[in-house]
C-alpha atoms as a PDB file:
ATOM      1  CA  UNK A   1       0.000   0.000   0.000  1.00  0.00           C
ATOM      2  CA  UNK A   2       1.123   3.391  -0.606  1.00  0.00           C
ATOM      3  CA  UNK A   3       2.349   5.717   2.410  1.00  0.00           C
ATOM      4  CA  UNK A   4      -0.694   8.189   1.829  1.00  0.00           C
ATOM      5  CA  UNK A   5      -2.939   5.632   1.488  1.00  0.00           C
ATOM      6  CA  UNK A   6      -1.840   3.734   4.265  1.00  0.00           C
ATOM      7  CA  UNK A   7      -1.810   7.051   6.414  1.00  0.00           C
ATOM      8  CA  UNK A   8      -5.237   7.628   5.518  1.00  0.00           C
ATOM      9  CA  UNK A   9      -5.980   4.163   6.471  1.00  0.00           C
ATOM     10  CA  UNK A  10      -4.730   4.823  10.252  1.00  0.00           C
ATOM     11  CA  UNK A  11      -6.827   7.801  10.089  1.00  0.00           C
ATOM     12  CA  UNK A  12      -9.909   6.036   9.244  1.00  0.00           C
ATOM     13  CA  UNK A  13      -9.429   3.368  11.725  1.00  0.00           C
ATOM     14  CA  UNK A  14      -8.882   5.868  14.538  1.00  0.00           C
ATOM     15  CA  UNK A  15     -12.002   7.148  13.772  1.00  0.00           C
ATOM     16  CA  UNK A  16     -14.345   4.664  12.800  1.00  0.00           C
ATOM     17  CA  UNK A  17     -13.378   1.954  15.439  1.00  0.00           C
ATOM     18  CA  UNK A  18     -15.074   3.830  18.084  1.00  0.00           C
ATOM     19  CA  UNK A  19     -18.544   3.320  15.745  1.00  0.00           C
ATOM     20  CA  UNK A  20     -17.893  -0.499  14.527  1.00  0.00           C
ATOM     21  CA  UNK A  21     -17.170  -1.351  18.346  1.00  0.00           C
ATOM     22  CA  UNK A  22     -20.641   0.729  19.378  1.00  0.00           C
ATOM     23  CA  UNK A  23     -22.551  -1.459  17.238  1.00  0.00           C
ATOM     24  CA  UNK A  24     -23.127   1.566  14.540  1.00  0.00           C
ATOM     25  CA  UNK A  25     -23.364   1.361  10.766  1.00  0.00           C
ATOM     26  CA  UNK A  26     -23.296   5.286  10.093  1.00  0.00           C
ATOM     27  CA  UNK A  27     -21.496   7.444   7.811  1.00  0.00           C
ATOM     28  CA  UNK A  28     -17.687   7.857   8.991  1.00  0.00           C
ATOM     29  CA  UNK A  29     -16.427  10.710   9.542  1.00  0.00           C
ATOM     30  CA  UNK A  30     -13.459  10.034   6.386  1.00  0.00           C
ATOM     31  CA  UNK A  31     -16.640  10.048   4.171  1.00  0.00           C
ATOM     32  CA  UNK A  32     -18.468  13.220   3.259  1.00  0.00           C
ATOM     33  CA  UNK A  33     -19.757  15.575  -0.056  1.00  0.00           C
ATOM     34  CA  UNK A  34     -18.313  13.646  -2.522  1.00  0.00           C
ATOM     35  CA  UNK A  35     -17.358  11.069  -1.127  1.00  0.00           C
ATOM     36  CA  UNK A  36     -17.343   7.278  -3.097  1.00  0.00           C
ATOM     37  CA  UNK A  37     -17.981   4.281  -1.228  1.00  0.00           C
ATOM     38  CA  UNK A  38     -16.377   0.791  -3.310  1.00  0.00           C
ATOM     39  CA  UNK A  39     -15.954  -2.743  -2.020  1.00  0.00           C
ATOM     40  CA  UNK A  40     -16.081  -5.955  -3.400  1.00  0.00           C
ATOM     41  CA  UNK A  41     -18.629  -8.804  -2.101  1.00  0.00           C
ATOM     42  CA  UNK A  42     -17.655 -12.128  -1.229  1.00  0.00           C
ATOM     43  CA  UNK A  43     -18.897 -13.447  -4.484  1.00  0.00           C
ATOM     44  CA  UNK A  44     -16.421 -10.789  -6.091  1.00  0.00           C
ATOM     45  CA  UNK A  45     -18.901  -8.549  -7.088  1.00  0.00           C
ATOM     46  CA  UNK A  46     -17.630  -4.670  -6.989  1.00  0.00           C
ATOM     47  CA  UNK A  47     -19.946  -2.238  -5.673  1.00  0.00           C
ATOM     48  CA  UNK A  48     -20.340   1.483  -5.240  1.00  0.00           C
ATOM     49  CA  UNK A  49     -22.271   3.713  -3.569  1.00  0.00           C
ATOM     50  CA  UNK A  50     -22.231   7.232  -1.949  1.00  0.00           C
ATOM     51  CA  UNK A  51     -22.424   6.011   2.039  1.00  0.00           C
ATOM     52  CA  UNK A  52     -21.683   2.383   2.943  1.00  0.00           C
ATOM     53  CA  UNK A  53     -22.629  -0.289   1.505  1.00  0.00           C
ATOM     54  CA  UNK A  54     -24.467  -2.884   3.796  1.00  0.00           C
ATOM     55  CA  UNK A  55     -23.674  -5.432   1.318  1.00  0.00           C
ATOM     56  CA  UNK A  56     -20.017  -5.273   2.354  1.00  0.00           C
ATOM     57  CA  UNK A  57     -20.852  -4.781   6.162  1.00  0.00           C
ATOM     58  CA  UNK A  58     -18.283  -8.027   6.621  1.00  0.00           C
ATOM     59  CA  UNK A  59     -15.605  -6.966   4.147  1.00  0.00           C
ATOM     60  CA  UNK A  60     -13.191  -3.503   3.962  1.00  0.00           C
ATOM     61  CA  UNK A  61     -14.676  -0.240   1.930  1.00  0.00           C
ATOM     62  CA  UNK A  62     -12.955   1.816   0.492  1.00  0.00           C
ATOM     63  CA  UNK A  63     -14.107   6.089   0.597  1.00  0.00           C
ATOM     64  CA  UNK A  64     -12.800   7.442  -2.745  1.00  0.00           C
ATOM     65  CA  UNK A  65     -12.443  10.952  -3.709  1.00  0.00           C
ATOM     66  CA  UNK A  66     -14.256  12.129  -6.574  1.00  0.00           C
ATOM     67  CA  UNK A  67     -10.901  11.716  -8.912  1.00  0.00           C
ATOM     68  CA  UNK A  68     -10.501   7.664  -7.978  1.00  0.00           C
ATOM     69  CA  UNK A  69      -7.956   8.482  -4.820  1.00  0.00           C
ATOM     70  CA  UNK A  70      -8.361   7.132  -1.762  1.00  0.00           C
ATOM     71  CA  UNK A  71      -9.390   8.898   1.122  1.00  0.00           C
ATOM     72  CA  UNK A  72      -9.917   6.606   3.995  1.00  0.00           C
ATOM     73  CA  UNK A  73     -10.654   2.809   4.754  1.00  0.00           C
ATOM     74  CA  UNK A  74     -13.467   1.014   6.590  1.00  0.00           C
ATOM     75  CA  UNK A  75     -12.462  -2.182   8.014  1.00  0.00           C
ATOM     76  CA  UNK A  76     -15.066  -4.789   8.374  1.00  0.00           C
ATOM     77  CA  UNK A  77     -17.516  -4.844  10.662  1.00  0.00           C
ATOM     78  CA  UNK A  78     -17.038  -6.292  14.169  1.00  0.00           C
ATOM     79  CA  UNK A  79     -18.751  -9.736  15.140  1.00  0.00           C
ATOM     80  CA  UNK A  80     -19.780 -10.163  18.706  1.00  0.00           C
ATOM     81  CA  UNK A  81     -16.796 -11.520  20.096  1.00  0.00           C
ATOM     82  CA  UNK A  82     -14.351  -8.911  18.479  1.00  0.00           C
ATOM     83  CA  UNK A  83     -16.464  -6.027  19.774  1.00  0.00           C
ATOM     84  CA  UNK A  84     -16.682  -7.628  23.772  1.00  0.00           C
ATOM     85  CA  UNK A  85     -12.610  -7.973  23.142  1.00  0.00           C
ATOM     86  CA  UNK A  86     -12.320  -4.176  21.924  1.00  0.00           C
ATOM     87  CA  UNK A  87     -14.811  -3.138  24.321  1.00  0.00           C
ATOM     88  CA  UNK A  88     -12.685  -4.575  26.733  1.00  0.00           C
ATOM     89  CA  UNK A  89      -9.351  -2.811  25.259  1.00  0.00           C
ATOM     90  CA  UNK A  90     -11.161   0.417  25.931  1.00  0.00           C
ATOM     91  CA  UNK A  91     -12.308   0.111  29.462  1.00  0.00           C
ATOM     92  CA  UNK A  92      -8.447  -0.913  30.388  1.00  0.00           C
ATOM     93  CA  UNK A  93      -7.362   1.731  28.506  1.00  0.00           C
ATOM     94  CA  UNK A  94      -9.682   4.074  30.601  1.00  0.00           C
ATOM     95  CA  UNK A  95      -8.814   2.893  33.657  1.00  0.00           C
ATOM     96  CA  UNK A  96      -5.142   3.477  32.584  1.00  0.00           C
ATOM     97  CA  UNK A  97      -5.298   6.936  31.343  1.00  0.00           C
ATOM     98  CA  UNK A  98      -7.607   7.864  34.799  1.00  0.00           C
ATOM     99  CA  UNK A  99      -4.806   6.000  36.617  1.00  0.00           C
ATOM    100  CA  UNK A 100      -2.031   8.195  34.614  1.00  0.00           C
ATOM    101  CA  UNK A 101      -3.780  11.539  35.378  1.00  0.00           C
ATOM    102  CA  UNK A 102      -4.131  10.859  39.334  1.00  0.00           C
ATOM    103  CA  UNK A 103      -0.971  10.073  39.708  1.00  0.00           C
ATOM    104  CA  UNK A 104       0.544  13.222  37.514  1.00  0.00           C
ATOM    105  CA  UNK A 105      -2.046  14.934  39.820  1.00  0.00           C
ATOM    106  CA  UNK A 106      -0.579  13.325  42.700  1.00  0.00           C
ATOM    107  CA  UNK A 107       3.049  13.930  42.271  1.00  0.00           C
ATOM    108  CA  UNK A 108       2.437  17.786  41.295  1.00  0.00           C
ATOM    109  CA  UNK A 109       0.720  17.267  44.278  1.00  0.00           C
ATOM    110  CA  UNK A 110       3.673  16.581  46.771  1.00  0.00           C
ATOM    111  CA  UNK A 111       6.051  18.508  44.772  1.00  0.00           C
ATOM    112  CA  UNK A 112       3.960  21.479  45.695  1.00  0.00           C
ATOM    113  CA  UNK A 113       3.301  20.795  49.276  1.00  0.00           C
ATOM    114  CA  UNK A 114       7.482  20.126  49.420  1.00  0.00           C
ATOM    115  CA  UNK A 115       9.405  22.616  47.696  1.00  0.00           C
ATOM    116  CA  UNK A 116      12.568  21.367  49.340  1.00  0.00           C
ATOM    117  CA  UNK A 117      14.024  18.235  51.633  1.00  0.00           C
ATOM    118  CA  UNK A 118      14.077  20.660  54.183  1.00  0.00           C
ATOM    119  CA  UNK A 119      10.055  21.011  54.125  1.00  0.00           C
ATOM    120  CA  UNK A 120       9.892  17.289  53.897  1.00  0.00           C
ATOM    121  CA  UNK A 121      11.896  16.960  57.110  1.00  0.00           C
ATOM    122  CA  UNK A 122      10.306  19.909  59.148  1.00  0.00           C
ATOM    123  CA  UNK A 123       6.699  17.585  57.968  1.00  0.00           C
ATOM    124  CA  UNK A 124       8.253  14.362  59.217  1.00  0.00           C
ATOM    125  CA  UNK A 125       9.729  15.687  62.488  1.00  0.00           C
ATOM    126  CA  UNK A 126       5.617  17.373  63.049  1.00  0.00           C
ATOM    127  CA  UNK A 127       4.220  13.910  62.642  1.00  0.00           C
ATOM    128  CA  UNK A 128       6.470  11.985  64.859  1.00  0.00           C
ATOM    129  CA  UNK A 129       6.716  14.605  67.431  1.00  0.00           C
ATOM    130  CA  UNK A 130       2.374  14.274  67.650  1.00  0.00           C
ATOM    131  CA  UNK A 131       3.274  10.294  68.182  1.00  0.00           C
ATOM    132  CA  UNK A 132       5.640  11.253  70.875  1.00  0.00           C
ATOM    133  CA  UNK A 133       4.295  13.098  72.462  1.00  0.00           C
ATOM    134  CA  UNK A 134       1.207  10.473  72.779  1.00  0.00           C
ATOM    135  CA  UNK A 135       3.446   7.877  73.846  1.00  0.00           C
ATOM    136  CA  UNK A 136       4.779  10.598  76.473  1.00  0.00           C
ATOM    137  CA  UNK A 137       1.283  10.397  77.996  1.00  0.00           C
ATOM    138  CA  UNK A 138       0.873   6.685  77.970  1.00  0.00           C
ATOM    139  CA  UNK A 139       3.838   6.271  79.341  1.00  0.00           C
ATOM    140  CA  UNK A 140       3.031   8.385  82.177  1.00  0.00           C
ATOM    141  CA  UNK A 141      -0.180   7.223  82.832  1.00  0.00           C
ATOM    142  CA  UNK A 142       1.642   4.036  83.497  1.00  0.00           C
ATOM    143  CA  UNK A 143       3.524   5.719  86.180  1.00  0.00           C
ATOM    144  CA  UNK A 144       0.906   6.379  87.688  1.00  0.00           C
ATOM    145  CA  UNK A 145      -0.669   3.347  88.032  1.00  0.00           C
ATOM    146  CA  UNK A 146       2.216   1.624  89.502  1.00  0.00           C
ATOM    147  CA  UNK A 147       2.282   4.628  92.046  1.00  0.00           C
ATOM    148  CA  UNK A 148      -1.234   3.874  92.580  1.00  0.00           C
ATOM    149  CA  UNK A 149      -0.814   0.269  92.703  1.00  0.00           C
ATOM    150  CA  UNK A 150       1.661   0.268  95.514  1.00  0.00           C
ATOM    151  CA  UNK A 151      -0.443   1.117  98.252  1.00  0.00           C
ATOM    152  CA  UNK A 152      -3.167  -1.447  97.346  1.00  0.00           C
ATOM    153  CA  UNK A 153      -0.054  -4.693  97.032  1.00  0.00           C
ATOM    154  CA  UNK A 154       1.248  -3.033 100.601  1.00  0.00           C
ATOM    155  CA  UNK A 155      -2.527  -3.522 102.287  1.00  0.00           C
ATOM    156  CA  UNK A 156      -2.722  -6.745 100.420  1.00  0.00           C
ATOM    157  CA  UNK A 157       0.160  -7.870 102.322  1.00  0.00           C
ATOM    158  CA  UNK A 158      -2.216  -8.333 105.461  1.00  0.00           C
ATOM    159  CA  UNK A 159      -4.309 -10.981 103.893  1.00  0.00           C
ATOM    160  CA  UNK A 160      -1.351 -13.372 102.726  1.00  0.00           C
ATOM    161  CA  UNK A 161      -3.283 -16.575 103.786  1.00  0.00           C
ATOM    162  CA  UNK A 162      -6.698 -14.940 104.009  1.00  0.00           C
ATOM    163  CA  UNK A 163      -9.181 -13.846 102.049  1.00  0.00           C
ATOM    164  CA  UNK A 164      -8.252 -10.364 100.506  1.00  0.00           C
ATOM    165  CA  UNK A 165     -11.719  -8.197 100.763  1.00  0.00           C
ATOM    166  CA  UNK A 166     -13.617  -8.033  97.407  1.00  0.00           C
ATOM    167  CA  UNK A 167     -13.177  -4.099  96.869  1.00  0.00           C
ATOM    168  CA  UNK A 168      -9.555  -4.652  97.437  1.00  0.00           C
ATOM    169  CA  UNK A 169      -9.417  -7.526  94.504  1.00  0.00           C
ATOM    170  CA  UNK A 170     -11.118  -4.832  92.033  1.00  0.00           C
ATOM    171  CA  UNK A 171      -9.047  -2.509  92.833  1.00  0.00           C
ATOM    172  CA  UNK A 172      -6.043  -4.285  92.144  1.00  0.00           C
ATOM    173  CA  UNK A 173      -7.420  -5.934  88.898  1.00  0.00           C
ATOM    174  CA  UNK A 174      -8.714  -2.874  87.453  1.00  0.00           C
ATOM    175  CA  UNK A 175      -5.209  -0.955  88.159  1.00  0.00           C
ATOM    176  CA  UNK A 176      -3.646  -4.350  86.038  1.00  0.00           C
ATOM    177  CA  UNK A 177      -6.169  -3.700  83.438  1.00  0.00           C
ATOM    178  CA  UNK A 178      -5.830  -0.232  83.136  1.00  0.00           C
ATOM    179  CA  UNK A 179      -1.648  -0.933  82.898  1.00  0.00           C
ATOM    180  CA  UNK A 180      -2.237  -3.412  80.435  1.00  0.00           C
ATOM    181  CA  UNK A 181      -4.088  -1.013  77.987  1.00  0.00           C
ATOM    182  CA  UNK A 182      -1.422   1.684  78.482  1.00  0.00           C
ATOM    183  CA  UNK A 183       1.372  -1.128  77.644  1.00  0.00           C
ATOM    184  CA  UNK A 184      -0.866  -2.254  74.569  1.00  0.00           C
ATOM    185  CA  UNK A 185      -1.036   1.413  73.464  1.00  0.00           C
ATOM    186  CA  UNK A 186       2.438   2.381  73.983  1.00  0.00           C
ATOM    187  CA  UNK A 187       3.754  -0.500  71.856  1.00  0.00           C
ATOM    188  CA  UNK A 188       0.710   0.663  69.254  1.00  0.00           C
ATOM    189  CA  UNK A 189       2.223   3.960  69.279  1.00  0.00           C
ATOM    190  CA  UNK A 190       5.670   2.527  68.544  1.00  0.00           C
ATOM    191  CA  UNK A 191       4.884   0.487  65.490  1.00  0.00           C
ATOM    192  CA  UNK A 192       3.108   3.631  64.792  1.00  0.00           C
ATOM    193  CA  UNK A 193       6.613   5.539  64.914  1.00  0.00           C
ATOM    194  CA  UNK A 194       7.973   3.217  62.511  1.00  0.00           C
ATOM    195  CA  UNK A 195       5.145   3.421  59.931  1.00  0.00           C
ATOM    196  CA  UNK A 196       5.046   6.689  59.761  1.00  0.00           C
ATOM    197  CA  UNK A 197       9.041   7.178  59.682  1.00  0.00           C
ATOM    198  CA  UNK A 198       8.540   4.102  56.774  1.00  0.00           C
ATOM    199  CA  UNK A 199       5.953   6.310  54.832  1.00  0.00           C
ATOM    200  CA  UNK A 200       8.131   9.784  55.004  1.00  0.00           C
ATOM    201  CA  UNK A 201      11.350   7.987  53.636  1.00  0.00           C
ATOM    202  CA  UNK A 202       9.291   6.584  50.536  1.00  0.00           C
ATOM    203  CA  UNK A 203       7.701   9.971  50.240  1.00  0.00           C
ATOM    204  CA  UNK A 204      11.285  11.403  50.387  1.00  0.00           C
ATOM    205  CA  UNK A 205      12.566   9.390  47.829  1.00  0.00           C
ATOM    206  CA  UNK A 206       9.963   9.741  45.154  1.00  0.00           C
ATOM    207  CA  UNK A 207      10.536  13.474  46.015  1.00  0.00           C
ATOM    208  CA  UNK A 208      13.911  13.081  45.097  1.00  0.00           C
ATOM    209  CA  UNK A 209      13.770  11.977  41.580  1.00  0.00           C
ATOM    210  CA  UNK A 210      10.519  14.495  40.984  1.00  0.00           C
ATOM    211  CA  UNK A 211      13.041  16.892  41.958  1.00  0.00           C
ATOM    212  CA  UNK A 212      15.863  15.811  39.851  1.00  0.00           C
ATOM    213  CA  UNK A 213      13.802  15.836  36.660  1.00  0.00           C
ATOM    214  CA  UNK A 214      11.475  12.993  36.648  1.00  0.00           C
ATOM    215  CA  UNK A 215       7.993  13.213  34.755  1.00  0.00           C
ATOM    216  CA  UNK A 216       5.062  13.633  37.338  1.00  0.00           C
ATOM    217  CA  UNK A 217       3.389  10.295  36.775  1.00  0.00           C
ATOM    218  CA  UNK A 218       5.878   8.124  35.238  1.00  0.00           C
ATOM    219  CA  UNK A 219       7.285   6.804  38.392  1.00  0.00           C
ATOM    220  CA  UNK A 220       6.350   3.515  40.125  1.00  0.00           C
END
């Protein structure tokens, strides 16, 4: 095929896909005023006409110009299995390009809210200070509780061999359970430490390569 005629073949493809794959047998947009429509049958008949030929719905057309050239090229209409697999094509392709654009948005995103690493770092110290400082607490409050838990082991030391009074037992258990649920959240608040000094490095080093030239978007 010649390069202008194949050219003109991409651009008919392009833009009649969309309609073969949508189930509709309109005029393409390569046809128009005049416009010749030519094809031969499966019996090797040749026909022309000035839209498409239904006749041909299964085989290529060809839209002539009114001097014999060719303008464009219809390829055959899809059957039902060859428009569920283009259908298909598209909807990945859509998710693709949505995927592209959020993280472009993403990354223009960060490199906005971080002009520098010294933003980045003034962000990650904020974060892990708020975790320490919550851990500062809890760790406290434990303090307490053993401070208030001494007294209650010192008057339980008169009932070694006796029954300890029932307020004194709930007392001591519900100091132990209010320990417990400090200890639990203070090693919470250390894995929590860890994540978020985990998430600011990865954040740091796409930041890096955004900053050293890299596309927004076209990083993993």
């Amino acid at each position: 095929m010649h390069k202008t005629a194949a050219a003109a073949a991409a651009v008919s493809l392009s833009l009649i896909g969309p309609l073969l794959a949508a189930g509709a047998w309109a005029q393409p947009k390569g046809g128009g005023i005049g416009a010749i429509y030519s094809c031969v049958t499966a019996d090797g008949r040749r026909l022309t006409s000035d839209r498409l030929i239904s006749e041909c719905n299964s085989r290529e057309q060809r839209i002539l110009n009114a001097d014999g050239s060719l303008r464009a090229i219809v390829p055959p209409a899809m059957s039902p299995e060859e428009r569920a697999a283009y259908e298909a094509r598209e909807r990945k392709a859509a998710l693709e390009r949505a995927a592209l654009q959020d993280a472009v948005r993403r990354d223009r995103n960060l490199m906005q809210r971080y002009r520098n690493e010294a933003a980045h770092q003034a962000a990650r110290e904020a974060a892990l200070d708020d975790v320490n400082k919550a851990m500062q607490v809890s760790e406290k409050r434990v303090q307490e509780l053993a401070t208030e838990r001494k007294p209650l082991l010192d008057e339980a030391e008169f009932y070694k061999g006796k029954a300890m009074p029932a307020k004194l037992r709930q007392q001591l258990d519900a100091n132990e359970v209010a320990a417990e649920a400090q200890r639990v959240l203070i090693d919470n608040q250390k894995a929590e430490l860890v994540r978020v000094s985990k998430l600011y490095d990865i954040e740091l080093a796409r930041l890096k390569r955004l900053w050293a030239g890299a596309p927004p978007g076209s990083l993993d």
